[in-house]
Protein backbone atom coordinates (compact mmCIF):
# COMPACT_ATOMS: atom_id res chain seq x y z
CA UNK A 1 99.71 18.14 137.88
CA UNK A 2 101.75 14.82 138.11
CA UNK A 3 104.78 16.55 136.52
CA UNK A 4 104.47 18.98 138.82
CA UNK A 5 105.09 16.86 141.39
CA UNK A 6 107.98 15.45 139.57
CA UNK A 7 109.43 18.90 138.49
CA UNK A 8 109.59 19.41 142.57
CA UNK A 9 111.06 15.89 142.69
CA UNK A 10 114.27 16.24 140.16
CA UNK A 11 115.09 19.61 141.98
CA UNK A 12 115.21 18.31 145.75
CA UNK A 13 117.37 15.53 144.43
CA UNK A 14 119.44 18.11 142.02
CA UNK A 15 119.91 20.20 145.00
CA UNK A 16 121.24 17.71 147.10
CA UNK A 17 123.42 16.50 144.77
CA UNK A 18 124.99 20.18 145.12
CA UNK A 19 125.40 19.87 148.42
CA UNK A 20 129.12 19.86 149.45
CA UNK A 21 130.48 16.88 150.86
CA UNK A 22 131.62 18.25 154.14
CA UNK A 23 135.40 17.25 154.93
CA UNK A 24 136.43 14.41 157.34
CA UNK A 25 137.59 14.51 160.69
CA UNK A 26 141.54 15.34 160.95
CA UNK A 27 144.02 12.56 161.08
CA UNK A 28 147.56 12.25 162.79
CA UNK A 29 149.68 10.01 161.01
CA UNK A 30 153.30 11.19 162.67
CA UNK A 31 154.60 12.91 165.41
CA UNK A 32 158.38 14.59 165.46
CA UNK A 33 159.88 14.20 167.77
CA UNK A 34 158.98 10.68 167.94
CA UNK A 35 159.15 10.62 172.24
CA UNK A 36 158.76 13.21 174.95
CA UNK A 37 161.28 13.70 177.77
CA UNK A 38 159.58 14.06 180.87
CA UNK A 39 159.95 16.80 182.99
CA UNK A 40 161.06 19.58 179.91
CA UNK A 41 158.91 21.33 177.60
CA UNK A 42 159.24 20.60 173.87
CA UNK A 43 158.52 21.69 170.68
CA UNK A 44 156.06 18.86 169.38
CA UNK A 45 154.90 18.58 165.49
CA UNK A 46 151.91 16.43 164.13
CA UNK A 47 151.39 15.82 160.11
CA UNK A 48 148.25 14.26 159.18
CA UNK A 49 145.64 15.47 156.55
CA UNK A 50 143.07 18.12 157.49
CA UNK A 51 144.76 19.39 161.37
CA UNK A 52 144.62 23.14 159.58
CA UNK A 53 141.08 22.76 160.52
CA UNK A 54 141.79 21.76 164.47
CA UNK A 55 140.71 24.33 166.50
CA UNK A 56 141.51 22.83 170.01
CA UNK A 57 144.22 20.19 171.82
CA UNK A 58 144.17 18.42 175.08
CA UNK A 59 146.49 16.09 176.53
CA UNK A 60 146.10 13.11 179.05
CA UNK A 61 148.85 14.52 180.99
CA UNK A 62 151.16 17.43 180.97
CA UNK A 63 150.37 20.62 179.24
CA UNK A 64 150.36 21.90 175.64
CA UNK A 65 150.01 25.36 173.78
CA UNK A 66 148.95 25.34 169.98
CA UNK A 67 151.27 27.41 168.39
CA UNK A 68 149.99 27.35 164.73
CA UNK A 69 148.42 24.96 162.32
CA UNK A 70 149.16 25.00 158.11
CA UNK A 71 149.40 23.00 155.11
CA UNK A 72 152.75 21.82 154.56
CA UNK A 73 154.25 20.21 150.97
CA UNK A 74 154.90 16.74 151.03
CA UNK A 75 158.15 16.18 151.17
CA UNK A 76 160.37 14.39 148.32
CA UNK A 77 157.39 13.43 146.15
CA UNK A 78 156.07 10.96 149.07
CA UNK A 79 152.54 8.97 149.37
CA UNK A 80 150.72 12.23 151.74
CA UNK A 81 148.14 9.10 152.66
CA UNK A 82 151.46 8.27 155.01
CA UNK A 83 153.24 11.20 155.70
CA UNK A 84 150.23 13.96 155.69
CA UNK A 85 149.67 17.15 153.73
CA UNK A 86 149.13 19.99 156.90
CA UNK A 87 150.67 19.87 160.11
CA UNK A 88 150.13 21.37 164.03
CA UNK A 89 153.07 23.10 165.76
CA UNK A 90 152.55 22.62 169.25
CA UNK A 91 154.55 22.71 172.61
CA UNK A 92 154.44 20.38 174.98
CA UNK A 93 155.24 20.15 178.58
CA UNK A 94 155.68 16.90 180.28
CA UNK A 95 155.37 16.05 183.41
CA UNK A 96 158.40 15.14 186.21
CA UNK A 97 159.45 11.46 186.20
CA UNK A 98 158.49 12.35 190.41
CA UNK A 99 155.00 13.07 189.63
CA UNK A 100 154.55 10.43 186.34
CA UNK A 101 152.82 7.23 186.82
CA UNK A 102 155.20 4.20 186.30
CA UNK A 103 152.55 2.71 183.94
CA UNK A 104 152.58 6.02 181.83
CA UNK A 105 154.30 5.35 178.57
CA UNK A 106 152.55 7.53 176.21
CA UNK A 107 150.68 10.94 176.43
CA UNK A 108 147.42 11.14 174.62
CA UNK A 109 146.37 14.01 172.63
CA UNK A 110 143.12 14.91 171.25
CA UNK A 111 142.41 17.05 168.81
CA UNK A 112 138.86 18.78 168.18
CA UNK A 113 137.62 20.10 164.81
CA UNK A 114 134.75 20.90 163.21
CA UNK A 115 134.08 18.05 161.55
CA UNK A 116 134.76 15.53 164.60
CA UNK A 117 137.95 14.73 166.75
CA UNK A 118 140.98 12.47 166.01
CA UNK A 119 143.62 11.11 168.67
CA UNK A 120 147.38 10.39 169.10
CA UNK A 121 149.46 8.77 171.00
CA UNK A 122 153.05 9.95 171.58
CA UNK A 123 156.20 8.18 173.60
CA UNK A 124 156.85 9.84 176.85
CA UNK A 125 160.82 8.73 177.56
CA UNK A 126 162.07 8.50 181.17
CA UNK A 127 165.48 7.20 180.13
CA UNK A 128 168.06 9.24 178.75
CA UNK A 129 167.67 9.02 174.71
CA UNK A 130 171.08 9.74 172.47
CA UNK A 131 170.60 11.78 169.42
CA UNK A 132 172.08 10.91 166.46
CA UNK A 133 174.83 13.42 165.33
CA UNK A 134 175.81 14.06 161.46
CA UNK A 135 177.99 13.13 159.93
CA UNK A 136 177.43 9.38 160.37
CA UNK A 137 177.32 7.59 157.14
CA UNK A 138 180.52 4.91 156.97
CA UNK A 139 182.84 3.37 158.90
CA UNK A 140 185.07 5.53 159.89
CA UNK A 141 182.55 8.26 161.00
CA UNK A 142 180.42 5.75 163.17
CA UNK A 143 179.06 7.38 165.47
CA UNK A 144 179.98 5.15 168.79
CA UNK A 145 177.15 4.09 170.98
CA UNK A 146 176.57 1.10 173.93
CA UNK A 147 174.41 -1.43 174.65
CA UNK A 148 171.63 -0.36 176.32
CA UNK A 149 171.28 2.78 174.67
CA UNK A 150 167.87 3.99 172.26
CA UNK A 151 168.98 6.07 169.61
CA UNK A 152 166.96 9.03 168.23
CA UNK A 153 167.64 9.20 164.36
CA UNK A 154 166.34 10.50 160.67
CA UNK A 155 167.37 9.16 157.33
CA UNK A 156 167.54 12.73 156.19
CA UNK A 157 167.72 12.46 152.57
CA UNK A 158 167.57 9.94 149.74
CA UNK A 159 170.19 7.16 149.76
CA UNK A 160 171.31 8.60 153.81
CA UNK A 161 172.67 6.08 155.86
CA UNK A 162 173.00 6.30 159.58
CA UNK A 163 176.12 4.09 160.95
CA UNK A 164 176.58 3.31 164.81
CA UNK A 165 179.60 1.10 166.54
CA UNK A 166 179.65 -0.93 169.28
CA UNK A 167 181.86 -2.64 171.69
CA UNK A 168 180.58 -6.79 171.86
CA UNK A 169 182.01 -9.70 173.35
CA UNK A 170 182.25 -13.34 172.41
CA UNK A 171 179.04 -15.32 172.81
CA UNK A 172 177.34 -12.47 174.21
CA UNK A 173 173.76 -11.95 172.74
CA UNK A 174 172.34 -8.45 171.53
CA UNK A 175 168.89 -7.53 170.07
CA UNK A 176 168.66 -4.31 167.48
CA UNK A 177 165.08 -2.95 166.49
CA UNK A 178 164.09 0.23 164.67
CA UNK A 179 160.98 1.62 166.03
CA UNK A 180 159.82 3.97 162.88
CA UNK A 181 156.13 2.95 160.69
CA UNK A 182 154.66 1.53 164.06
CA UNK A 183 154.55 5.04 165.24
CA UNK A 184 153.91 6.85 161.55
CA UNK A 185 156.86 7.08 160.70
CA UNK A 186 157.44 7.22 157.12
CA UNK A 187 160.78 5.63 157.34
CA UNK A 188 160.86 1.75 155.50
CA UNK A 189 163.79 0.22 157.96
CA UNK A 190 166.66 -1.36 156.16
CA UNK A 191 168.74 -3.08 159.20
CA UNK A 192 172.50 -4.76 159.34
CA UNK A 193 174.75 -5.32 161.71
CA UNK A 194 178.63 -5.96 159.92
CA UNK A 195 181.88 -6.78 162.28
CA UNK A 196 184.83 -4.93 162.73
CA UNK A 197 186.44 -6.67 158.94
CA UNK A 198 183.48 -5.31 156.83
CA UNK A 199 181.66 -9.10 157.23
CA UNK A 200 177.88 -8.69 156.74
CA UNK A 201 176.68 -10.90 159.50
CA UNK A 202 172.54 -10.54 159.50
CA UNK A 203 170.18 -7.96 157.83
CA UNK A 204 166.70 -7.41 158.42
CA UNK A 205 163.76 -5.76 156.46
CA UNK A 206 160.11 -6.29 157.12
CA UNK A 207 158.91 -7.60 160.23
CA UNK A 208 155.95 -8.73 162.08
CA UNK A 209 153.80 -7.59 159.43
CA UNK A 210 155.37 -3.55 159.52
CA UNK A 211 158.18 -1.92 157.85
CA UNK A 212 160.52 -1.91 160.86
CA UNK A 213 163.32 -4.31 161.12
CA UNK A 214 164.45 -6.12 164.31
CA UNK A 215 167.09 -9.03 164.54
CA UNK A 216 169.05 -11.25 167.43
CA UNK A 217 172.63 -11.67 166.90
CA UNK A 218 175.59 -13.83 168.91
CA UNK A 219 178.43 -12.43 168.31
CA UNK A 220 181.37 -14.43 167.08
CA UNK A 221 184.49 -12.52 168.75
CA UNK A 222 185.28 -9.62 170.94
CA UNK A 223 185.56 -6.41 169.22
CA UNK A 224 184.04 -3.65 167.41
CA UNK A 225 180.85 -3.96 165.34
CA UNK A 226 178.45 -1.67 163.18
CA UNK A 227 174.63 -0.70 163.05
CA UNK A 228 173.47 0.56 159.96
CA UNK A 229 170.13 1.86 159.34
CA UNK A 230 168.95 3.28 155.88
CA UNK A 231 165.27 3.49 154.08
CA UNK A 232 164.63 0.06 152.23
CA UNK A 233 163.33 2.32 148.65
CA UNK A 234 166.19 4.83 149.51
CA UNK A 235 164.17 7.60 150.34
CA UNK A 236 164.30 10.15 153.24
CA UNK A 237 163.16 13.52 154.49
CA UNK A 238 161.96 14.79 158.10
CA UNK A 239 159.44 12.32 157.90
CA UNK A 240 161.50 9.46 158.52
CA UNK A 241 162.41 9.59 162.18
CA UNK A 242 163.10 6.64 163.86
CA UNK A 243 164.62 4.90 167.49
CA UNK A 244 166.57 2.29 167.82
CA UNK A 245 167.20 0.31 170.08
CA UNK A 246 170.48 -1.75 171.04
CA UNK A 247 170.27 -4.22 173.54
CA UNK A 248 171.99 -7.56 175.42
CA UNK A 249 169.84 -10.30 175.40
């Protein structure tokens, strides 16, 4: 009878073995738009890898409607362990700057499927944003912008370039970052800053351990100078969405 018992043995361990591994829970690795304007309602998009399988979203605040949910190629041949494979179309309705918290920065979304629940965390954007408008990618089309200003941009396409002037003074001091991979973004920053002659005056690649880019200027004369922001491997798609950020110091 003892290979009976092992008979009964091998085929509770074959039969597990053939036991599907069930999938794991969903994961957001972008959102586009990157921020949220409070007080309108706007059409939100998360790409991760399994959300065709989320059958529920809540927010911390505001409101928000699932509108669909679907695989989606990944775009331009791209890693989908950073830019995702499937994608949730939602909308999203923020609240008032009135009836926001001052220390709310960020709406929080969870999403519920049947294999577990995954999180997000989205800008919500109380200041006026500028949107970057096409075409922008030399010199002479610039697009002009001030300090002060956060600029909502994509490097579109492989080898894009996104170009932005500004108005400086002598000695004063201004600070450019590119908020992009720290939010999902599968953008790898490539930042200069050039002077009104064409003079490359500081670049920046790789910072603070992330793929954005971030530098401190003072500038040398009064006069016009140039942002430009492209993808470090010269890649691009709607994946690579990015702010930046132009500031005195």
């Amino acid at each position: 009878m003892r290979w009976m018992g092992l008979f009964f043995l091998g085929l509770v361990t074959w039969s597990l073995a053939q036991k599907p591994t069930p999938p794991p829970p969903p994961r957001v690795l972008l959102s586009v738009p990157m921020g949220l304007p409070l007080g309108k309602t706007t059409m939100l998009e998360l790409r991760g890898q399994g959300l065709e399988r989320v059958t529920a979203v809540t927010v911390s605040v505001g409101k928000v409607k699932l509108l669909g949910k679907e695989k989606v190629p990944v775009p331009n041949g791209l890693d989908a362990s950073r830019v995702g494979e499937s994608r949730l179309r939602l909308e999203y309705t923020a609240p008032g700057e009135a009836d926001a918290a001052a220390a709310v920065a960020e709406v929080e979304l969870t999403l519920t499927a049947p294999e577990g629940k995954a999180s997000a965390k989205v800008l919500l954007e109380s200041a006026a944003v500028v949107h970057e408008k096409e075409p922008n990618d030399g010199f002479r089309q610039a697009q002009p912008i001030q300090l002060g200003n956060t600029l909502a941009g994509v490097i579109s396409y492989p080898q894009d370039v996104d170009v932005y002037r500004f108005a400086g003074k002598k000695g004063q001091r201004v600070q450019i970052e590119v908020l992009a991979a720290r939010r999902g973004s599968g953008l790898d920053a490539f930042l200069q800053l050039y002077d009104d002659k064409g003079q490359l005056l500081q670049s920046s690649d790789d910072v603070d351990g992330s793929r954005d880019a971030y530098l401190k200027r003072t500038l040398p004369r009064e006069g016009e100078y140039f942002i430009v922001v492209s993808d470090a491997d010269d890649t691009g798609g709607p994946t690579h969405v990015y702010r930046l950020v132009l500031l005195a110091k």
